[in-house]
N, C-alpha and C. Protein backbone atom coordinates (compact mmCIF):
# COMPACT_ATOMS: atom_id res chain seq x y z
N UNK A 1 80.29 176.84 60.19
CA UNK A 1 80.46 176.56 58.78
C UNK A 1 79.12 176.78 58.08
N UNK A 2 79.15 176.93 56.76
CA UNK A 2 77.89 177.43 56.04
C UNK A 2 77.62 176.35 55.60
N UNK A 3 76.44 175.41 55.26
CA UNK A 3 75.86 174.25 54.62
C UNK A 3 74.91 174.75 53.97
N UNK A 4 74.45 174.70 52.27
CA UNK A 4 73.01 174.64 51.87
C UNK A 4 72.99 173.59 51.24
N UNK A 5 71.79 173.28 51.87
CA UNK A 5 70.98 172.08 51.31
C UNK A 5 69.64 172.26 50.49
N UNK A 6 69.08 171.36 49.96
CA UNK A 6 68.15 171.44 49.34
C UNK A 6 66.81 170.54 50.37
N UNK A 7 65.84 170.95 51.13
CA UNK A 7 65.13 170.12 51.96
C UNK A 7 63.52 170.10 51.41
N UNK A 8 63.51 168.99 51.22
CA UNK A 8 61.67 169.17 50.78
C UNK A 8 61.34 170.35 49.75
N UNK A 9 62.79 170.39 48.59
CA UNK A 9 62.21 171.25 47.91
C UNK A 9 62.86 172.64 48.17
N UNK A 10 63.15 172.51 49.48
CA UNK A 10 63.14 174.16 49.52
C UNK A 10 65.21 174.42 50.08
N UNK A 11 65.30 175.23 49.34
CA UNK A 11 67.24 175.47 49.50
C UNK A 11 66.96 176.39 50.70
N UNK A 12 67.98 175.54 51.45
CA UNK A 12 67.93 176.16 52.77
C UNK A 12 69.79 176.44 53.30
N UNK A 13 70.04 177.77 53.41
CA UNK A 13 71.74 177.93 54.12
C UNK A 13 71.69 178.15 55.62
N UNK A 14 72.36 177.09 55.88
CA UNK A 14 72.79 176.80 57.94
C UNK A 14 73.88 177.57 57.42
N UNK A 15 74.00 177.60 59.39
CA UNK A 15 75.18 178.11 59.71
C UNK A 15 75.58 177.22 60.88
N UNK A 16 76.33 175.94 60.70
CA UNK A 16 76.24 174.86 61.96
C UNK A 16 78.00 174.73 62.14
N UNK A 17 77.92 174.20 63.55
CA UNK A 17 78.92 173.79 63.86
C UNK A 17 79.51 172.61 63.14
N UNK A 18 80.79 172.78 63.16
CA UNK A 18 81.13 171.04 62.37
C UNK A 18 80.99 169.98 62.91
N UNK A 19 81.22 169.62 64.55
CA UNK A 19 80.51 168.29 64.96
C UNK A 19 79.03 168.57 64.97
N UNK A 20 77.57 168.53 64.11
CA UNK A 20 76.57 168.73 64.45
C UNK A 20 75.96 167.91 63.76
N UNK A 21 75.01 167.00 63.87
CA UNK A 21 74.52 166.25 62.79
C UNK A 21 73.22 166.93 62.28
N UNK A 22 73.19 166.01 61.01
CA UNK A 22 72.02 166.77 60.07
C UNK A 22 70.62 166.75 61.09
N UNK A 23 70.57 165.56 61.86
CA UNK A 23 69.00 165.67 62.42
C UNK A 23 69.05 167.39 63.25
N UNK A 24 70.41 167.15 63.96
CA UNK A 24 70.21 168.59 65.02
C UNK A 24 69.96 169.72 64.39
N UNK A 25 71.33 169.99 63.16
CA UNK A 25 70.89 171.24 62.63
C UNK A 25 69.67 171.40 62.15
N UNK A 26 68.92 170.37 61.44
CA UNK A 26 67.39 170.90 60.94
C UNK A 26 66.60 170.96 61.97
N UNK A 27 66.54 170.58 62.92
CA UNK A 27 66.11 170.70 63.97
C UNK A 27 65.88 171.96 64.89
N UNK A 28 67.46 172.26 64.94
CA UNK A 28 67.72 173.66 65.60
C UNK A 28 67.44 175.17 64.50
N UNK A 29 67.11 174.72 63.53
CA UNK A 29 67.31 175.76 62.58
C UNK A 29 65.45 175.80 62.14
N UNK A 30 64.70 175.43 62.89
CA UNK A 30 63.41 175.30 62.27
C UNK A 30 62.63 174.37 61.76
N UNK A 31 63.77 173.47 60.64
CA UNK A 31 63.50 172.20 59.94
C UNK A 31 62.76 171.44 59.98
N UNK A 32 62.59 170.60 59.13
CA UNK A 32 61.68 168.91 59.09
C UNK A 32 62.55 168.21 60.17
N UNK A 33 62.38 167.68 61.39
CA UNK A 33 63.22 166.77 61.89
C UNK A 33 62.33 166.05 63.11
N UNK A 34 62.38 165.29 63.43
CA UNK A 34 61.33 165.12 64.61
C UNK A 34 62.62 164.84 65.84
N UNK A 35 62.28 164.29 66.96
CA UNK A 35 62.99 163.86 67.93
C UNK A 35 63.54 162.35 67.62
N UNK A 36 64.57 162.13 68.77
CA UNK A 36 64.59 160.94 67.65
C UNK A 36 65.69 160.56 69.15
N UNK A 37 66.58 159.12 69.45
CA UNK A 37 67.22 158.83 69.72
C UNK A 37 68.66 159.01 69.82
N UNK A 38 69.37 159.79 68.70
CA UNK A 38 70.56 160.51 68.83
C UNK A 38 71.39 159.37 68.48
N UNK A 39 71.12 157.94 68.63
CA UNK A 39 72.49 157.16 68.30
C UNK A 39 72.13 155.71 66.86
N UNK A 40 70.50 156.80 66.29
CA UNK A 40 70.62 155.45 65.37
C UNK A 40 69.58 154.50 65.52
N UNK A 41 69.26 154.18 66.82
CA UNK A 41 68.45 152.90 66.54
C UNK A 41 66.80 153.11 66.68
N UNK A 42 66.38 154.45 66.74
CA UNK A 42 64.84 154.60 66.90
C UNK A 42 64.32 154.73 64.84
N UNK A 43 65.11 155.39 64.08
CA UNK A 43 64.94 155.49 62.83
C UNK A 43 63.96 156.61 62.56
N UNK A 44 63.82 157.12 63.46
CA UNK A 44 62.88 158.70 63.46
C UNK A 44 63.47 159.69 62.66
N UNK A 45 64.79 159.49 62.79
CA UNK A 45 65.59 160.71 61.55
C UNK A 45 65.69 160.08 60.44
N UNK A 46 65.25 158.80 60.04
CA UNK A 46 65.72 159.13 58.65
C UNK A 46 64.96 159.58 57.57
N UNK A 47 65.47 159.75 56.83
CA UNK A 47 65.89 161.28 55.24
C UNK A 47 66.29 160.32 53.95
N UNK A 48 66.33 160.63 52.71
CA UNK A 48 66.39 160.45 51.87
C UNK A 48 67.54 161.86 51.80
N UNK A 49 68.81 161.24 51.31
CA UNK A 49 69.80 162.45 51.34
C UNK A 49 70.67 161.62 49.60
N UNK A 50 70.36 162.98 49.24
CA UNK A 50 70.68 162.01 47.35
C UNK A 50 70.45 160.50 46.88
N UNK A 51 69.08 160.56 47.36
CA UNK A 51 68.54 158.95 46.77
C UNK A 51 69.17 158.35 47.96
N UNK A 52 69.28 158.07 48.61
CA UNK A 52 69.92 157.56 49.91
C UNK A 52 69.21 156.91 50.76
N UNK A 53 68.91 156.54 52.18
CA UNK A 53 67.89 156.69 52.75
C UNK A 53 69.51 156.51 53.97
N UNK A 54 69.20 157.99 54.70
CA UNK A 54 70.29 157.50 55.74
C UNK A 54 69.23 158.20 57.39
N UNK A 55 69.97 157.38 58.26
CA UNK A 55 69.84 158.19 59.61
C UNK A 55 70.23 159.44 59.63
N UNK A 56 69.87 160.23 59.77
CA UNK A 56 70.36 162.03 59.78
C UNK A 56 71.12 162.42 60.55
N UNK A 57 70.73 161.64 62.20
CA UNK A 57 71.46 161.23 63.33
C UNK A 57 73.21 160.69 63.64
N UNK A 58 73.08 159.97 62.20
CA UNK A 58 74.67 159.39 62.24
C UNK A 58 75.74 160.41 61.00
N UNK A 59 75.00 161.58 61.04
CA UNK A 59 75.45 162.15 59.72
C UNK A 59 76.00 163.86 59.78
N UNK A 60 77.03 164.32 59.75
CA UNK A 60 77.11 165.55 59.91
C UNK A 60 76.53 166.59 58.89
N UNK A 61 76.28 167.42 59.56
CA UNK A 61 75.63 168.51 58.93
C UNK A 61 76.15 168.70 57.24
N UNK A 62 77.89 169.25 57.95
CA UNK A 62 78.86 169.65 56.50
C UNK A 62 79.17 168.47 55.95
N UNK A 63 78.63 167.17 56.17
CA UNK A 63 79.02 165.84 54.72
C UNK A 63 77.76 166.23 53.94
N UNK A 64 76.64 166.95 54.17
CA UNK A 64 75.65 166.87 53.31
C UNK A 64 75.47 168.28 52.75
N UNK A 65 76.27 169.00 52.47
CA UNK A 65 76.63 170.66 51.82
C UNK A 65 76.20 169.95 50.41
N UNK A 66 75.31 170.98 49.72
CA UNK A 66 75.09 170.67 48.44
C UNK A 66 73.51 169.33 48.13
N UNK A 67 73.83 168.97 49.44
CA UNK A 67 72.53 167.70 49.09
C UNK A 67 71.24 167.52 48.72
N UNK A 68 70.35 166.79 48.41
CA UNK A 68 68.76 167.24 48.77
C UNK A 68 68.76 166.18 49.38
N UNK A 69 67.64 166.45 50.54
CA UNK A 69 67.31 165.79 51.68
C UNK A 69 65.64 165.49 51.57
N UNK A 70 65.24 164.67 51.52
CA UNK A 70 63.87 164.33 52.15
C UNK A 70 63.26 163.74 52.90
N UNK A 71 62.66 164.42 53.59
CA UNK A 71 62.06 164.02 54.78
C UNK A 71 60.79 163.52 55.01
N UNK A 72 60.21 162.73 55.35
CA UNK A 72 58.69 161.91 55.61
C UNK A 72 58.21 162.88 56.63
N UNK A 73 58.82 163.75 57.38
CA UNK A 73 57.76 165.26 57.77
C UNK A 73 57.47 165.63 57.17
N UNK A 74 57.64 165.94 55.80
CA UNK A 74 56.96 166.27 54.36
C UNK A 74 55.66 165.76 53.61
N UNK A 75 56.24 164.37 54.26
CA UNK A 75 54.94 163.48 53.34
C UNK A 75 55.40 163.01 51.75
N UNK A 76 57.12 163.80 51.37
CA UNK A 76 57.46 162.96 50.59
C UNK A 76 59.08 162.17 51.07
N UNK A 77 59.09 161.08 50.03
CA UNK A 77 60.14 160.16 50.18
C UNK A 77 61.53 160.73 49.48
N UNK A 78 61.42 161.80 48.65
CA UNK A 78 62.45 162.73 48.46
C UNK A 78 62.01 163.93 47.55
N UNK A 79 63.31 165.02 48.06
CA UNK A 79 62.71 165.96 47.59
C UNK A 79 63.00 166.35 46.10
């Protein structure tokens, strides 16, 4: 499936599977993402996803089509 997002500013189009969460795809695609626990409780993925502040980890890729995301790999709190 196609997702663009808006990340740190910069519009970015995946091409991710539909079970994939946002940490993996930015991850696998180059992205701001660091490593992280996979189920939530280390808090290494989280993002600022439309004023938000969510785990990236608990979040699929295609719920966040259209979003801006920010990431503290950035150095900002959103983008």
């Amino acid at each position: 499936m196609r997702v663009t997002l808006v990340v740190n500013g910069i519009r970015r189009e995946l091409d991710v599977e539909p079970h994939r969460s946002l940490a993996a795809a930015l991850r696998e695609r180059g992205g701001p993402a660091g490593p992280g626990c996979a189920d939530g409780t280390c808090g290494r993925c989280e993002a600022v996803v439309d004023g938000e502040a969510i785990r990236t980890c608990l979040i699929l890729a295609v719920q966040c089509h259209g979003a801006r995301v920010g990431t503290a790999t950035a150095g900002e709190a959103a983008a």
